[in-house]
PDB file of N, CA and C in Angstrom:
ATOM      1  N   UNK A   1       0.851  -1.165   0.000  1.00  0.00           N
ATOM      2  CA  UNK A   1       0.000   0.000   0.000  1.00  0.00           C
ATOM      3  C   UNK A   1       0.895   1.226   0.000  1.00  0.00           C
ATOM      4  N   UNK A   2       0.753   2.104  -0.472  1.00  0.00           N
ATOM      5  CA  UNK A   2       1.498   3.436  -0.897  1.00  0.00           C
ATOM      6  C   UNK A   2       0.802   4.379   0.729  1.00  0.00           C
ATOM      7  N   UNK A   3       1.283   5.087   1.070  1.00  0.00           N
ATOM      8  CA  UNK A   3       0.345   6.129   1.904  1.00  0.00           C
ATOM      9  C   UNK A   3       1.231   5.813   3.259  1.00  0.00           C
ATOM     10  N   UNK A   4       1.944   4.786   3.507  1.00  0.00           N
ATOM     11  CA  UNK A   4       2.073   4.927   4.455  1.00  0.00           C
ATOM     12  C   UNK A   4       4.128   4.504   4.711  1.00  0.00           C
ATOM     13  N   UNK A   5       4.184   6.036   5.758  1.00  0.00           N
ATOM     14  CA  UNK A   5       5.702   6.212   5.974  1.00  0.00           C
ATOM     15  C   UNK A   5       6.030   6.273   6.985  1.00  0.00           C
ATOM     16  N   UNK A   6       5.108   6.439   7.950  1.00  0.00           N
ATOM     17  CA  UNK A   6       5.757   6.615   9.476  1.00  0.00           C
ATOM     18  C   UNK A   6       4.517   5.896  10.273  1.00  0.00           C
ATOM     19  N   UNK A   7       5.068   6.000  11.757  1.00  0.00           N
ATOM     20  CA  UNK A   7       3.956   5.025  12.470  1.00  0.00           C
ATOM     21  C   UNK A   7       3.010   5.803  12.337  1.00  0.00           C
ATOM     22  N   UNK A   8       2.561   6.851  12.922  1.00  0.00           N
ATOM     23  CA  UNK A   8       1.418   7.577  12.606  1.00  0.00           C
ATOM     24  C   UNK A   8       0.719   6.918  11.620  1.00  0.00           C
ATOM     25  N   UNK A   9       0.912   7.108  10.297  1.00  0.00           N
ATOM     26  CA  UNK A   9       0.100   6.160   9.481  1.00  0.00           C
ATOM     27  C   UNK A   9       0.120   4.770   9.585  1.00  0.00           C
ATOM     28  N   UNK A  10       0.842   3.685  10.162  1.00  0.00           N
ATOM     29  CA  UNK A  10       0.226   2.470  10.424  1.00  0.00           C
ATOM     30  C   UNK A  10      -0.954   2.584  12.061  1.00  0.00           C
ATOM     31  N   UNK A  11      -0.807   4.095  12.283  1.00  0.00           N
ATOM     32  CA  UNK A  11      -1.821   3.839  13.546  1.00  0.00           C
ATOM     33  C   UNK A  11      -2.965   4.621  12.758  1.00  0.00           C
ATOM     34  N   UNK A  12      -3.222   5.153  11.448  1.00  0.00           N
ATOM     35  CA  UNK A  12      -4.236   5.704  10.770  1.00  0.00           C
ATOM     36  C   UNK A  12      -5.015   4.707   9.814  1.00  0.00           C
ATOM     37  N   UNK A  13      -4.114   3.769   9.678  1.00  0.00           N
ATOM     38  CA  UNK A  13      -4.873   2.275   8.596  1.00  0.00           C
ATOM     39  C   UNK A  13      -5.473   1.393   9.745  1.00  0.00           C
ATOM     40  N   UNK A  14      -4.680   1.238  10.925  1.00  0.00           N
ATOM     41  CA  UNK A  14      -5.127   0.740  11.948  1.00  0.00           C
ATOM     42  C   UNK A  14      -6.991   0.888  12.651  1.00  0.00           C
ATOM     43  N   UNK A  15      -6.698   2.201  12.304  1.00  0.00           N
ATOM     44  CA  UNK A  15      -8.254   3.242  12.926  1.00  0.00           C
ATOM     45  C   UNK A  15      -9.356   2.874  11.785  1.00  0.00           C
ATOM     46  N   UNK A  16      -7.981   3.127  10.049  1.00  0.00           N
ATOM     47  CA  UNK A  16      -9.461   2.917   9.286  1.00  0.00           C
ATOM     48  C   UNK A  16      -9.995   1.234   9.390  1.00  0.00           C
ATOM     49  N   UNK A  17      -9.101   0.557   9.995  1.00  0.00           N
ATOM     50  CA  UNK A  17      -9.664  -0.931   9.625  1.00  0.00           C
ATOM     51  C   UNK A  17     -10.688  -1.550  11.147  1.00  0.00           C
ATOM     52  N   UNK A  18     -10.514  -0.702  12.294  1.00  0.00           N
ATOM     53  CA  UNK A  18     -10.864  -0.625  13.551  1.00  0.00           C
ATOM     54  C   UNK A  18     -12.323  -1.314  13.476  1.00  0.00           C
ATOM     55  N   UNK A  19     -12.553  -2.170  14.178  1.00  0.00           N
ATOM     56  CA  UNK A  19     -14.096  -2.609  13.969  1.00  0.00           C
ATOM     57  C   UNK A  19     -14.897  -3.182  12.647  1.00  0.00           C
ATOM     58  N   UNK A  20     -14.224  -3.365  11.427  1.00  0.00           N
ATOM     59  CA  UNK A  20     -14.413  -3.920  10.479  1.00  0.00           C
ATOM     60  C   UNK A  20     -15.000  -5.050  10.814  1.00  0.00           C
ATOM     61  N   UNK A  21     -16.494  -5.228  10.848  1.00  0.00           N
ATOM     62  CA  UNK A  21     -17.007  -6.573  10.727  1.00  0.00           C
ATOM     63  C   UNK A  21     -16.033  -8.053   9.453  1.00  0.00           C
ATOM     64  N   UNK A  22     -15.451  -8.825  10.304  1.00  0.00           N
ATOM     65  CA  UNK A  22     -15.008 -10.051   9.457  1.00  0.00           C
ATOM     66  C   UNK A  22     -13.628  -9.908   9.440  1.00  0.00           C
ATOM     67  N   UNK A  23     -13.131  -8.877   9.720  1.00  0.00           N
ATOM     68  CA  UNK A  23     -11.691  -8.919   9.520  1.00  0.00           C
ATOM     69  C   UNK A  23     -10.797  -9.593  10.885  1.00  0.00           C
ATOM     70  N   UNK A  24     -10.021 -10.494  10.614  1.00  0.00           N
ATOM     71  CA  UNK A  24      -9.627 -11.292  11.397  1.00  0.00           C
ATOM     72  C   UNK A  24      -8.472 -10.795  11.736  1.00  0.00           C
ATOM     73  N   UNK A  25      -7.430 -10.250  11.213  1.00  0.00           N
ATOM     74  CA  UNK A  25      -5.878 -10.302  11.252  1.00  0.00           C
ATOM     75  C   UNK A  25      -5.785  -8.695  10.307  1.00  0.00           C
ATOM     76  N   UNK A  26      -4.656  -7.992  10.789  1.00  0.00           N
ATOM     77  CA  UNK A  26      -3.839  -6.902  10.019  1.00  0.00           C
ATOM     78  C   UNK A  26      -2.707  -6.723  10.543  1.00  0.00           C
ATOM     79  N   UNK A  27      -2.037  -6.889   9.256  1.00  0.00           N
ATOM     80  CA  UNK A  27      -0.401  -5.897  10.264  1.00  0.00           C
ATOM     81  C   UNK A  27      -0.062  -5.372   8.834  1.00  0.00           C
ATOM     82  N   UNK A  28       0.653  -4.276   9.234  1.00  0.00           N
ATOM     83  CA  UNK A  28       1.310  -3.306   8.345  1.00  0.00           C
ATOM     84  C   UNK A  28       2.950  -3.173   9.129  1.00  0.00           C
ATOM     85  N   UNK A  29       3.809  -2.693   8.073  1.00  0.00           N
ATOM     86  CA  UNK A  29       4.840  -2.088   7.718  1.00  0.00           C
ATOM     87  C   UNK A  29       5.212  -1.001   7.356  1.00  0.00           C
ATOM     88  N   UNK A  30       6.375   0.052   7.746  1.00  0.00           N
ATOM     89  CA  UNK A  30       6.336   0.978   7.032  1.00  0.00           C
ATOM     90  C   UNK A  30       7.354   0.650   5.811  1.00  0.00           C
ATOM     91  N   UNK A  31       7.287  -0.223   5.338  1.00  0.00           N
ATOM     92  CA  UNK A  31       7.451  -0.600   3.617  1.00  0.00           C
ATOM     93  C   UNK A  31       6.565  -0.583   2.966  1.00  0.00           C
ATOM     94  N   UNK A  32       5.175  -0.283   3.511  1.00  0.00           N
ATOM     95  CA  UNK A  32       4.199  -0.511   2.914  1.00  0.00           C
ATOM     96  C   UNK A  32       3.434  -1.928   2.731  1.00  0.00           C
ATOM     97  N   UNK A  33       3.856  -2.754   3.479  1.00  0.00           N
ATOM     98  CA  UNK A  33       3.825  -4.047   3.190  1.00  0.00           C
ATOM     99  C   UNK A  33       2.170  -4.127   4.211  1.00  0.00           C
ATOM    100  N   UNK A  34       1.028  -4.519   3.734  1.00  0.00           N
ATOM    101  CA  UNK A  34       0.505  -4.904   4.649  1.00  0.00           C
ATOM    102  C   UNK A  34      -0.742  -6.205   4.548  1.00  0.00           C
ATOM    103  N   UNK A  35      -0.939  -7.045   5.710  1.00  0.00           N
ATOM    104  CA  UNK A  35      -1.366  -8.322   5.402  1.00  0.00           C
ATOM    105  C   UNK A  35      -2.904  -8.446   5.667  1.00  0.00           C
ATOM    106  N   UNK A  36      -3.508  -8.681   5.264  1.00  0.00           N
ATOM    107  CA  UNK A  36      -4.770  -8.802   6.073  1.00  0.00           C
ATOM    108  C   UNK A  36      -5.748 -10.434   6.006  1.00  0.00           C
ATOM    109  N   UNK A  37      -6.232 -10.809   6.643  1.00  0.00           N
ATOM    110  CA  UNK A  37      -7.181 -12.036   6.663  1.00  0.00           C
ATOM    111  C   UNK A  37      -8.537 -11.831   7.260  1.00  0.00           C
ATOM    112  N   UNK A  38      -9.436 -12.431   6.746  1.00  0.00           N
ATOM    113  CA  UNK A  38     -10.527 -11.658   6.924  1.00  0.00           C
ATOM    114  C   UNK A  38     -11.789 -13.079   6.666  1.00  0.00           C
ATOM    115  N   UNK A  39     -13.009 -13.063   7.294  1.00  0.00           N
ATOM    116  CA  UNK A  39     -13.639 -14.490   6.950  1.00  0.00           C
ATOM    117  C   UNK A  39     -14.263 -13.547   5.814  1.00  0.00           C
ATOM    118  N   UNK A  40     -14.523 -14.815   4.484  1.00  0.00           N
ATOM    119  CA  UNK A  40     -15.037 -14.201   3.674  1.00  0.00           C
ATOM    120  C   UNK A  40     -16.987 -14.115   3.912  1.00  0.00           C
ATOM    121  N   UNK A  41     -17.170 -14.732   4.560  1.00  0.00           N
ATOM    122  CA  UNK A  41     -18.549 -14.740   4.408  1.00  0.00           C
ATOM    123  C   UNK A  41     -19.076 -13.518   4.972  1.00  0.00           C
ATOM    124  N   UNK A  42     -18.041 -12.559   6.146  1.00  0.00           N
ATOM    125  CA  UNK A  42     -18.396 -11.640   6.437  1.00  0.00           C
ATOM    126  C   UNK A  42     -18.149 -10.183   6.140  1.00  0.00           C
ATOM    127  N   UNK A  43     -17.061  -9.979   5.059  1.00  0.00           N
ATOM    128  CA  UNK A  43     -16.466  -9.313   4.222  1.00  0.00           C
ATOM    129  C   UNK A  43     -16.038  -9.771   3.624  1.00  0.00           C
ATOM    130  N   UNK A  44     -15.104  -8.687   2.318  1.00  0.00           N
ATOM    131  CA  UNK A  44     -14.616  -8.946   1.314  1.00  0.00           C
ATOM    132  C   UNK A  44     -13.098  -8.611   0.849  1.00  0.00           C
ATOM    133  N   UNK A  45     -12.303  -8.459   0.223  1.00  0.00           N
ATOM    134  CA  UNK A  45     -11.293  -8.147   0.290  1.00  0.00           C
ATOM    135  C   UNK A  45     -11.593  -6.273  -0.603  1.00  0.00           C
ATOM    136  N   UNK A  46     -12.540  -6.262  -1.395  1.00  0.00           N
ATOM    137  CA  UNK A  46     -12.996  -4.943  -1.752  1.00  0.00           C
ATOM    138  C   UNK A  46     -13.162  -3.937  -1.047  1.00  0.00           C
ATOM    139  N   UNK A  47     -14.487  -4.542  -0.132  1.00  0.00           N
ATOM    140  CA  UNK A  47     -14.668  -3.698   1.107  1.00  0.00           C
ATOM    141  C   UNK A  47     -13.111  -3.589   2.015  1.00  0.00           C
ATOM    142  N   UNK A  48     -12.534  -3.803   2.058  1.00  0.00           N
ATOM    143  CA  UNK A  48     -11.624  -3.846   2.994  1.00  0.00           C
ATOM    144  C   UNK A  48     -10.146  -2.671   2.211  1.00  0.00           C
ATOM    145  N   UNK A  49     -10.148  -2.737   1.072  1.00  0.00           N
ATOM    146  CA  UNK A  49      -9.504  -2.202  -0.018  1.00  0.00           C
ATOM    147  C   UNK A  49     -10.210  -1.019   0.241  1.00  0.00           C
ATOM    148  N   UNK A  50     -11.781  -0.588  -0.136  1.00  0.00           N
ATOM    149  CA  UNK A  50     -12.376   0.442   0.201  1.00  0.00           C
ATOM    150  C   UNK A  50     -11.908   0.997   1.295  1.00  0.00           C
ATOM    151  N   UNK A  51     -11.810   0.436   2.426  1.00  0.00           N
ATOM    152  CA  UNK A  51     -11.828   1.057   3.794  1.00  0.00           C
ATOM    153  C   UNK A  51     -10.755   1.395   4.140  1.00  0.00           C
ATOM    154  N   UNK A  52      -9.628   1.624   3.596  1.00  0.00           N
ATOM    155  CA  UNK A  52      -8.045   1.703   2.942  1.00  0.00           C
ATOM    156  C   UNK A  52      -7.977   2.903   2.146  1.00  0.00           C
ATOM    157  N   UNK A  53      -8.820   2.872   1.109  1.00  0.00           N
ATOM    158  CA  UNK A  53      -8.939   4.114   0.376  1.00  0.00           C
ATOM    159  C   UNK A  53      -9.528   4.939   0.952  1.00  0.00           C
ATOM    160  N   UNK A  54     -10.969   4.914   1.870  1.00  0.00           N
ATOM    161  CA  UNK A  54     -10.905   6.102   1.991  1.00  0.00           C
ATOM    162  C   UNK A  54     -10.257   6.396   3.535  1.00  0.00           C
ATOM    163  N   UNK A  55      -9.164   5.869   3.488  1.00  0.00           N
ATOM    164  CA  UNK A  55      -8.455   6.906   5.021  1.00  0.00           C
ATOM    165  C   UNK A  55      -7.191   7.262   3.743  1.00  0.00           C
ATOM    166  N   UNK A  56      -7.118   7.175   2.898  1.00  0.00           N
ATOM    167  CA  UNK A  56      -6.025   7.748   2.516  1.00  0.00           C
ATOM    168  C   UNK A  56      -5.024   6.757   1.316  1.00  0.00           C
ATOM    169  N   UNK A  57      -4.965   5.757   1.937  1.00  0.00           N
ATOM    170  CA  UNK A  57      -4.248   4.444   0.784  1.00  0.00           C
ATOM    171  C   UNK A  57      -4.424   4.446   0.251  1.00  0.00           C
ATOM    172  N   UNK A  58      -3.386   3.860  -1.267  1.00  0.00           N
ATOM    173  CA  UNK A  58      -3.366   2.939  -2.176  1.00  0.00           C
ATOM    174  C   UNK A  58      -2.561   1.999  -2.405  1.00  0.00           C
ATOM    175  N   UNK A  59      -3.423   0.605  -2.803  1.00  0.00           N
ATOM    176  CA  UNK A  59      -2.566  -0.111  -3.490  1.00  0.00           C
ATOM    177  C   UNK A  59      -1.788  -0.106  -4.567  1.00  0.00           C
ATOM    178  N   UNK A  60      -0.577  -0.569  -4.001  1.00  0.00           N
ATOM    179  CA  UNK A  60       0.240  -0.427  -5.361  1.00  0.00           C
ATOM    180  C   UNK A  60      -0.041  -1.362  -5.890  1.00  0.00           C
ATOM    181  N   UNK A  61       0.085  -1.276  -7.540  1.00  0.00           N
ATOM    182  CA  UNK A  61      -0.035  -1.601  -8.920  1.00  0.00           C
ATOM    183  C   UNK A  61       1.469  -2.406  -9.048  1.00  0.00           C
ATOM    184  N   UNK A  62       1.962  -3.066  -8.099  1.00  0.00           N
ATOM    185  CA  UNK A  62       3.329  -3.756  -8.917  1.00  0.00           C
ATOM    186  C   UNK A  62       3.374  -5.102  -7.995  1.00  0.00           C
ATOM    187  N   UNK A  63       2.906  -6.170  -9.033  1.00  0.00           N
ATOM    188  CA  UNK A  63       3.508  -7.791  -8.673  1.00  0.00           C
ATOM    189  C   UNK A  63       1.969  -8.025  -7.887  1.00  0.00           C
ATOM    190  N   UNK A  64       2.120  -8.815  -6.887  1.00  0.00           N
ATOM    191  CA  UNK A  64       1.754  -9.690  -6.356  1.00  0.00           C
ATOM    192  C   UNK A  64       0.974  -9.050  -4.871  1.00  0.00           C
ATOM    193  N   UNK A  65      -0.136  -8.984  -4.900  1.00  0.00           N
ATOM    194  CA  UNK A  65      -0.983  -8.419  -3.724  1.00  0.00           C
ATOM    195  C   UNK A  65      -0.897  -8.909  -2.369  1.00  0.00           C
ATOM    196  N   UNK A  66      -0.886  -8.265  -1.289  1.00  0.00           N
ATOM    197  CA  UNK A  66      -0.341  -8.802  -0.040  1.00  0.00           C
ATOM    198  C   UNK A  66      -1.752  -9.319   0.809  1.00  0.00           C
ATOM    199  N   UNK A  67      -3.069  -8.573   0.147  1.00  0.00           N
ATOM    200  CA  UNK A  67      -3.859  -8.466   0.758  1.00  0.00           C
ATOM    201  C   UNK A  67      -4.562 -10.057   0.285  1.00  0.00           C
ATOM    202  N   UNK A  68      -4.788 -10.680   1.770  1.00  0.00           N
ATOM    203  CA  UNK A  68      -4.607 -12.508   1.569  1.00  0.00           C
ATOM    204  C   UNK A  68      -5.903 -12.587   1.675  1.00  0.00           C
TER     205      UNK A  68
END
């Protein structure tokens, strides 16, 4: 994910993902690296992408998606 460089922003993806019905697991990096697991029956990996974008993120566009 692009957007994020200092802790501050892994404690701002943190907030946007806060209470997310279904989401099981997150950790971030400030490489940008970040993981998430989530049951699907109760979310989605979209919604969850959404909820990323709007605090500010994006996914980067290169290789292989982290988001599991």
């Amino acid at each position: 994910m692009s957007g994020i460089r200092c802790e501050r922003c892994v404690n701002r993806l943190a907030a946007a993902l806060r209470g997310h019905e279904g989401l099981e697991l997150a950790t971030a990096n400030l490489m940008g690296q970040v993981t998430l697991h989530w049951d699907d029956e109760r979310t989605s990996r979209d919604h969850l992408v959404a909820a990323l974008d709007g605090a500010g993120f994006r996914q980067r566009s290169s290789g292989t998606s982290a988001l599991e």
